[in-house]
N, C-alpha and C. Protein backbone atom coordinates (compact mmCIF):
# COMPACT_ATOMS: atom_id res chain seq x y z
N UNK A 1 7.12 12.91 -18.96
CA UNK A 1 7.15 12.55 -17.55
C UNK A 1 7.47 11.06 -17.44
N UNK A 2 8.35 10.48 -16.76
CA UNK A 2 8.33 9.12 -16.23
C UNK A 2 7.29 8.79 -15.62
N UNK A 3 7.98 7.04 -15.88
CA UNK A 3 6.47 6.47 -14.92
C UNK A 3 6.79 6.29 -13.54
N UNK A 4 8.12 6.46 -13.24
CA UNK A 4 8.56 6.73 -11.87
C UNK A 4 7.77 7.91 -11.45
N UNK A 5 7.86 9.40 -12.08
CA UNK A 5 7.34 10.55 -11.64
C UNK A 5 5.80 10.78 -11.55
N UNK A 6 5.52 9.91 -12.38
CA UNK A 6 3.41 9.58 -12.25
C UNK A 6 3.37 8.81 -10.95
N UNK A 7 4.16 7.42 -11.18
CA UNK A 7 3.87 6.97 -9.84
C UNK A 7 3.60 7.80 -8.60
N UNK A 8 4.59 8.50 -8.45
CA UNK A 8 4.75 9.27 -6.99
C UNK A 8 3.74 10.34 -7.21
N UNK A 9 3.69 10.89 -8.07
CA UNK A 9 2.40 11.67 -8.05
C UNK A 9 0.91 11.12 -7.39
N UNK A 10 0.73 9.91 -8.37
CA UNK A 10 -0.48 9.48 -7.65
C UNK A 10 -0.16 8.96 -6.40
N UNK A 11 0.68 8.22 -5.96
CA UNK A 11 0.84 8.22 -4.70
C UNK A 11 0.77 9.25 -3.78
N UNK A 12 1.51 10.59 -4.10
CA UNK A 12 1.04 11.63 -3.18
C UNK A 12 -0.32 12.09 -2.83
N UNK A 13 -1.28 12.06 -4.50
CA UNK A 13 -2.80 12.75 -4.26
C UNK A 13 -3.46 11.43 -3.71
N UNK A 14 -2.88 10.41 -3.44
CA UNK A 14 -3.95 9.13 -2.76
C UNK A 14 -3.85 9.78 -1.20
N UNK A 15 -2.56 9.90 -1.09
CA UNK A 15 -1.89 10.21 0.86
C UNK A 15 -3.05 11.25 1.14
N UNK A 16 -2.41 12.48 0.02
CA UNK A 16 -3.21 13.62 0.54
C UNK A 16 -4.82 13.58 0.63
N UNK A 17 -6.04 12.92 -0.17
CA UNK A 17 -6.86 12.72 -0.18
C UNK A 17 -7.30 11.60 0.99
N UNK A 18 -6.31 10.72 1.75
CA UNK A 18 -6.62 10.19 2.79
C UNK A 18 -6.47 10.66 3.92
N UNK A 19 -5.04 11.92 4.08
CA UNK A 19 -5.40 12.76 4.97
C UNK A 19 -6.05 13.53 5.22
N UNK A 20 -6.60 14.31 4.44
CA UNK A 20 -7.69 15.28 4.53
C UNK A 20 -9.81 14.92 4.52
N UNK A 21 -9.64 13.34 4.07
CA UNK A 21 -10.52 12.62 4.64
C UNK A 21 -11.36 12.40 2.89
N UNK A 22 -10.69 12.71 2.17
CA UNK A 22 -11.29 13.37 0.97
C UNK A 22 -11.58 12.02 -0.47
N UNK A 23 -10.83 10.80 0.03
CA UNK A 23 -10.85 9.86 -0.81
C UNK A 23 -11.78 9.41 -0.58
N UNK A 24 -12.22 9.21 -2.34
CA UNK A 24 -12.64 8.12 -2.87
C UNK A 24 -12.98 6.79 -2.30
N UNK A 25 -12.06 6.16 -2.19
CA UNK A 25 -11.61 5.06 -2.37
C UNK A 25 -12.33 4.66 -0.59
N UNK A 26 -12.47 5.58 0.47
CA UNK A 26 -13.32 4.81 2.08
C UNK A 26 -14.21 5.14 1.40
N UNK A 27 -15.20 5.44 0.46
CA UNK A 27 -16.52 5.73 0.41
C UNK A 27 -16.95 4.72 -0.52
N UNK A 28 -16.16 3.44 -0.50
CA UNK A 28 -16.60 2.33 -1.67
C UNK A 28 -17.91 2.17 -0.96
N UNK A 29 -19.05 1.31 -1.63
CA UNK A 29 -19.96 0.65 -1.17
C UNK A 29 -19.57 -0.62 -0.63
N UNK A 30 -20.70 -0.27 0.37
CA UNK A 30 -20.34 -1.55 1.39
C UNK A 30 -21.62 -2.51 1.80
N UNK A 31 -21.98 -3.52 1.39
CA UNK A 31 -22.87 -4.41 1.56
C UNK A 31 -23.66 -4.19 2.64
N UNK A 32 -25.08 -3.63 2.76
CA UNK A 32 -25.32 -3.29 4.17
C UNK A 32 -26.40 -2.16 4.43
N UNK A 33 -25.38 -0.92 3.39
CA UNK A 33 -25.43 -0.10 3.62
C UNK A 33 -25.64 0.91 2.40
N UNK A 34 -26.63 2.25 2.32
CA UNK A 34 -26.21 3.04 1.05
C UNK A 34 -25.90 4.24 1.96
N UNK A 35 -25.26 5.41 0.64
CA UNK A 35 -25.04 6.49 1.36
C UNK A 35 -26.28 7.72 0.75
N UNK A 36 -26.95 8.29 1.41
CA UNK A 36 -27.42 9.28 1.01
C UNK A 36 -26.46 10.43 0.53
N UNK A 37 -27.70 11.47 -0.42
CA UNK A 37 -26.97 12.34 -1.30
C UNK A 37 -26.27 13.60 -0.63
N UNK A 38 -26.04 13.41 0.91
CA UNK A 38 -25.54 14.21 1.78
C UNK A 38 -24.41 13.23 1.90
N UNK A 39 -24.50 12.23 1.92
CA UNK A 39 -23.14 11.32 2.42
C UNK A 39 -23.16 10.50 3.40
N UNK A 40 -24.56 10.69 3.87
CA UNK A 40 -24.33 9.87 5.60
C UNK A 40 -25.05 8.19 5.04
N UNK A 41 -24.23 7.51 5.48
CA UNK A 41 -24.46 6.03 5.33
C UNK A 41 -25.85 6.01 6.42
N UNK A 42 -26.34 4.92 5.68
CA UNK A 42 -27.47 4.45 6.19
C UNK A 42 -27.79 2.78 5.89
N UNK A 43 -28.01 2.33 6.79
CA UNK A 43 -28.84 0.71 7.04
C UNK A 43 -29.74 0.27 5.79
N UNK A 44 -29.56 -0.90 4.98
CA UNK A 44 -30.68 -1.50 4.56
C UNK A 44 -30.54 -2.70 5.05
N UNK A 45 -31.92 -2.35 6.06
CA UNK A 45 -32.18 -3.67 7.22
C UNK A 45 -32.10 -5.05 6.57
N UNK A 46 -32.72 -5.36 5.07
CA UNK A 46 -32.59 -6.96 4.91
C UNK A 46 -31.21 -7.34 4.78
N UNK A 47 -30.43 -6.08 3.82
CA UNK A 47 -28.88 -6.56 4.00
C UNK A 47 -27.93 -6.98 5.16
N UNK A 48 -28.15 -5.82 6.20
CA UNK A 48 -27.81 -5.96 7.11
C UNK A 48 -27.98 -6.59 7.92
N UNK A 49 -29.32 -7.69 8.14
CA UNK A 49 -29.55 -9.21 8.56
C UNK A 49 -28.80 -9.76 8.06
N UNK A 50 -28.47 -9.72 6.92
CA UNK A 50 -27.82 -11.06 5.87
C UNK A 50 -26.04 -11.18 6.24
N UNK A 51 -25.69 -9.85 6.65
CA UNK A 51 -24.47 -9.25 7.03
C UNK A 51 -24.24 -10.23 8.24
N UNK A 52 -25.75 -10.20 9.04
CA UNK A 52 -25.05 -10.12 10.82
C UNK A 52 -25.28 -11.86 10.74
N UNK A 53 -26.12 -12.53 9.40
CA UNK A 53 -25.99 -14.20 9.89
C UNK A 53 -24.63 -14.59 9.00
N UNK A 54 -24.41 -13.75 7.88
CA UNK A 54 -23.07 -14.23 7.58
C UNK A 54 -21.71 -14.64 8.77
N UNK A 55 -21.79 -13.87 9.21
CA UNK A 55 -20.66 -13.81 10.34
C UNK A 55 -21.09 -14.72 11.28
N UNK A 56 -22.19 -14.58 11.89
CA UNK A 56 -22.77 -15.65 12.26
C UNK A 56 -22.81 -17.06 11.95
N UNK A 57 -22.97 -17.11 10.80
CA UNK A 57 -22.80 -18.88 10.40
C UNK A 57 -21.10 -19.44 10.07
N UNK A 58 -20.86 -17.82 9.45
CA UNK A 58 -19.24 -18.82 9.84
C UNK A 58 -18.55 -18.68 11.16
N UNK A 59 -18.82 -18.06 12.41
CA UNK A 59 -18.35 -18.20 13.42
C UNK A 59 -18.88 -19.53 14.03
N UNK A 60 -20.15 -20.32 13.53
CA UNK A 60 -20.45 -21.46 14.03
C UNK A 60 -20.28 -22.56 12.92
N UNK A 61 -19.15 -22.36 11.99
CA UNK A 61 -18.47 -23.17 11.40
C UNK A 61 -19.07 -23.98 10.13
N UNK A 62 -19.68 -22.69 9.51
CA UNK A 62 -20.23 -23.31 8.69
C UNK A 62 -19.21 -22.23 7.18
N UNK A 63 -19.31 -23.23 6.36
CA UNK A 63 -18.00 -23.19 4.86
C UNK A 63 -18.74 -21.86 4.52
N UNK A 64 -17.92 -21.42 3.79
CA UNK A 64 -17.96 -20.31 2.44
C UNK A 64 -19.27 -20.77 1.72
N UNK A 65 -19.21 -22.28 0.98
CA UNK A 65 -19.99 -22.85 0.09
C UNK A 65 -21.35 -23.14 0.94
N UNK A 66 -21.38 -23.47 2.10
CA UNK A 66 -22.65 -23.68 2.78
C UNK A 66 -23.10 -22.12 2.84
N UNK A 67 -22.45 -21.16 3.43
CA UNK A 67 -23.16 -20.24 3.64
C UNK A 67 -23.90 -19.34 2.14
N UNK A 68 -23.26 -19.74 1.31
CA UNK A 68 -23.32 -19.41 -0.14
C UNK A 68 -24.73 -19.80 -0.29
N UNK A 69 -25.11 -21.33 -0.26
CA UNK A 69 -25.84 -21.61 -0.74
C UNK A 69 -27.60 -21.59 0.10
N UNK A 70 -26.72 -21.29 1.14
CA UNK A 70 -28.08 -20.75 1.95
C UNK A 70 -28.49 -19.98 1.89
N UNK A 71 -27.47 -18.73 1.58
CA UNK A 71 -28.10 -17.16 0.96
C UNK A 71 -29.01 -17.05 -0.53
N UNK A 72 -28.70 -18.17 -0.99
CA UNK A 72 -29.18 -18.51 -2.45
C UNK A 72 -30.85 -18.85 -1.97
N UNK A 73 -30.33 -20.19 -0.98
CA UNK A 73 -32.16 -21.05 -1.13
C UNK A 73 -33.19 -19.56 -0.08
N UNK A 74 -32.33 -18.28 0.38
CA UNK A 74 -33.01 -17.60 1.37
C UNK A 74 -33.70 -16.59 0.28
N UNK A 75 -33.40 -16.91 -1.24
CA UNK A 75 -33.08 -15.87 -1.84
C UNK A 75 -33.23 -13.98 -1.52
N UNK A 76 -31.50 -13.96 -1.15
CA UNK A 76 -31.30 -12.61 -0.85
C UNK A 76 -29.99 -12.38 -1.81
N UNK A 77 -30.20 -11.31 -2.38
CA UNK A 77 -29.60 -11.27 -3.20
C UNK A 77 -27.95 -10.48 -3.35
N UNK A 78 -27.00 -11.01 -3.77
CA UNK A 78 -25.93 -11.06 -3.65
C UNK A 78 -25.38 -9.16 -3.77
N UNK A 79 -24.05 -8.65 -3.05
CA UNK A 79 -23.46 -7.68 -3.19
C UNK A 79 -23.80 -6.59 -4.70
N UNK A 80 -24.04 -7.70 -5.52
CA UNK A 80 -23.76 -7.24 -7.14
C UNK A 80 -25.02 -7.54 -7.88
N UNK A 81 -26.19 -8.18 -6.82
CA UNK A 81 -27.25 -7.83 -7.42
C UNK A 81 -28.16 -8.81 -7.66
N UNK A 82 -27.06 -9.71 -7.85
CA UNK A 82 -27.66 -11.42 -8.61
C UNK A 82 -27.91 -11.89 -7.56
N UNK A 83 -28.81 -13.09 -7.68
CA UNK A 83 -29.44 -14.14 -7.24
C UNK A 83 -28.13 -15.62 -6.47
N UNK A 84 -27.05 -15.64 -7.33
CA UNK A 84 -26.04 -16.18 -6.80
C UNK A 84 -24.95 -15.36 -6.31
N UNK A 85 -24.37 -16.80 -4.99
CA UNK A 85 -23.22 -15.92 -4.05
C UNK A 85 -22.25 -16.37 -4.36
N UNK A 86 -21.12 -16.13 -4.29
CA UNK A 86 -19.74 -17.43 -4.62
C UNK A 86 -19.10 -16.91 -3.43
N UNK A 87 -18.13 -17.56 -3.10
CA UNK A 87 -17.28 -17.61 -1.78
C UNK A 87 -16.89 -17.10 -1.96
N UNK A 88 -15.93 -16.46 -2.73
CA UNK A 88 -15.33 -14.79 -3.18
C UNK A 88 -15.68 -13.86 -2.41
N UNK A 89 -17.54 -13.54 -2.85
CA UNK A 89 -17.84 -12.57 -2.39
C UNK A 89 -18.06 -12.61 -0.48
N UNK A 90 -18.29 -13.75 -0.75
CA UNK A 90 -18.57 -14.24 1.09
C UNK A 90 -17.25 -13.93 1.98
N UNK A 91 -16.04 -14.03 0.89
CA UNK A 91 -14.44 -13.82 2.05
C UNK A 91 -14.26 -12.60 1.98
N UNK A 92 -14.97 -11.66 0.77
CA UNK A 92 -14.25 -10.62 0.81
C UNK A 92 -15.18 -10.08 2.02
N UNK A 93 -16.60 -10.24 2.02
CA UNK A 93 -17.39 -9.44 3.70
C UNK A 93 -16.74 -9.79 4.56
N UNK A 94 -16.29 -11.19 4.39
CA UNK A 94 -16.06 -11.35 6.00
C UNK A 94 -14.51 -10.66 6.60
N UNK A 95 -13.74 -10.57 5.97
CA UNK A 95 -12.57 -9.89 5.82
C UNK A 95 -12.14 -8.42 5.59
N UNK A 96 -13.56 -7.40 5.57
CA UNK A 96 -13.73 -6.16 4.87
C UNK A 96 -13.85 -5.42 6.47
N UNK A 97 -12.57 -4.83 6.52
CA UNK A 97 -12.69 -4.33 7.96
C UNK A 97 -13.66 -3.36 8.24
N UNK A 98 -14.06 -2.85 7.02
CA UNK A 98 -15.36 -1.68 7.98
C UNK A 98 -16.79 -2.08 8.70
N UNK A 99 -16.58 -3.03 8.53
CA UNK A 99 -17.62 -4.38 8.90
C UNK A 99 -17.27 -4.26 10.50
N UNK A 100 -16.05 -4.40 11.14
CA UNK A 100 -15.37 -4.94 12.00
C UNK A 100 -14.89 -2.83 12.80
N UNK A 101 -15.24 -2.10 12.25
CA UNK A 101 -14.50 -0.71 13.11
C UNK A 101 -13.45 -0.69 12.53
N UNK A 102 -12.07 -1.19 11.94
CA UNK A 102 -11.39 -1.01 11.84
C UNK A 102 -10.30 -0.54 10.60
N UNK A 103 -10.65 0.46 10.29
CA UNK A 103 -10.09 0.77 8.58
C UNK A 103 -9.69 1.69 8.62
N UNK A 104 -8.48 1.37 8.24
CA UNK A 104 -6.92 2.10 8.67
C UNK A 104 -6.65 2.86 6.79
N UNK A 105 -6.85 3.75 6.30
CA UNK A 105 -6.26 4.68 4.91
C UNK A 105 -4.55 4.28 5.08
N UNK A 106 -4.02 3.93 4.01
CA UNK A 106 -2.69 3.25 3.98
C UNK A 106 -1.96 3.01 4.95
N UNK A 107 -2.30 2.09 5.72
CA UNK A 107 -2.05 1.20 7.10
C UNK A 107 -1.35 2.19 8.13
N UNK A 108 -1.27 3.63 8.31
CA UNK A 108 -0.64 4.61 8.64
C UNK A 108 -1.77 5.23 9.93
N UNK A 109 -1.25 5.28 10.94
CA UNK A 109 -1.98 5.82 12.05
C UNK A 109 -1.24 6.94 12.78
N UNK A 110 -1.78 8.03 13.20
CA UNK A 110 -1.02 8.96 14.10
C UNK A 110 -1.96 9.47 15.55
N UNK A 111 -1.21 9.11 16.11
CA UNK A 111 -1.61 9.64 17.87
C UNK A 111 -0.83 11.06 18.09
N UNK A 112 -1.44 12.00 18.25
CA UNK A 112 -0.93 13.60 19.00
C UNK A 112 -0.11 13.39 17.91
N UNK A 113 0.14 13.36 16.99
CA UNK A 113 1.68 14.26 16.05
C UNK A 113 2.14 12.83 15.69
N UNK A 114 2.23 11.80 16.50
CA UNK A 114 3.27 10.83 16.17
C UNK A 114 3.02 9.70 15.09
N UNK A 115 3.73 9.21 14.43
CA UNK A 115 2.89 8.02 13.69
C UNK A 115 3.56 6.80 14.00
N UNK A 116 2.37 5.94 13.73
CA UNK A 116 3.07 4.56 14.37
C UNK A 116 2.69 3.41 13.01
């Protein structure tokens, strides 16, 4: 098989598993939140404080590195477990559209039949 013909393969079972609602890949973990063994996401309230001042402190203009290090002296503990935050992890929340409503499976939307 080519790697042209794998390519498109996995490209097809990604499509099809995003149309049918079936991927992987929306059910990453998301800072915030776990999923029970039924599937339904659920709240962990300290995270989800930590979530709502993140956004919070940088909408009132405070750095990557400040907010970093405040999550540190608050000690709450980072996405991955540890005790330290790095701005990495701070751009990727703040930038992680399911945070925000909006998460689009390969940037592809359809209204009644049509796609846009």
């Amino acid at each position: 098989m080519s790697t042209q013909n794998k390519s498109n393969q996995i490209k097809a079972a990604l499509r099809k598993g995003f149309r049918e609602g079936t991927s992987k890949l929306a059910d990453r973990k998301c800072y915030g939140y776990r999923q029970t063994p039924e599937g339904v996401l659920t709240i962990v309230p300290q995270e989800a404080e930590a979530v709502v001042w993140i956004f919070e402190s940088y909408l009132n203009g405070s750095s990557l590195g400040e907010i970093a290090k405040a999550l540190e002296a608050k000690q709450i503990l980072s996405p991955s477990g540890k005790p330290k935050w790095n701005r990495e992890a701070i751009s990727k929340l703040l930038s992680n559209e399911k945070y925000i409503g909006s998460v689009l499976l390969q940037k592809t939307v359809t209204f009644a039949g049509y796609q846009v």
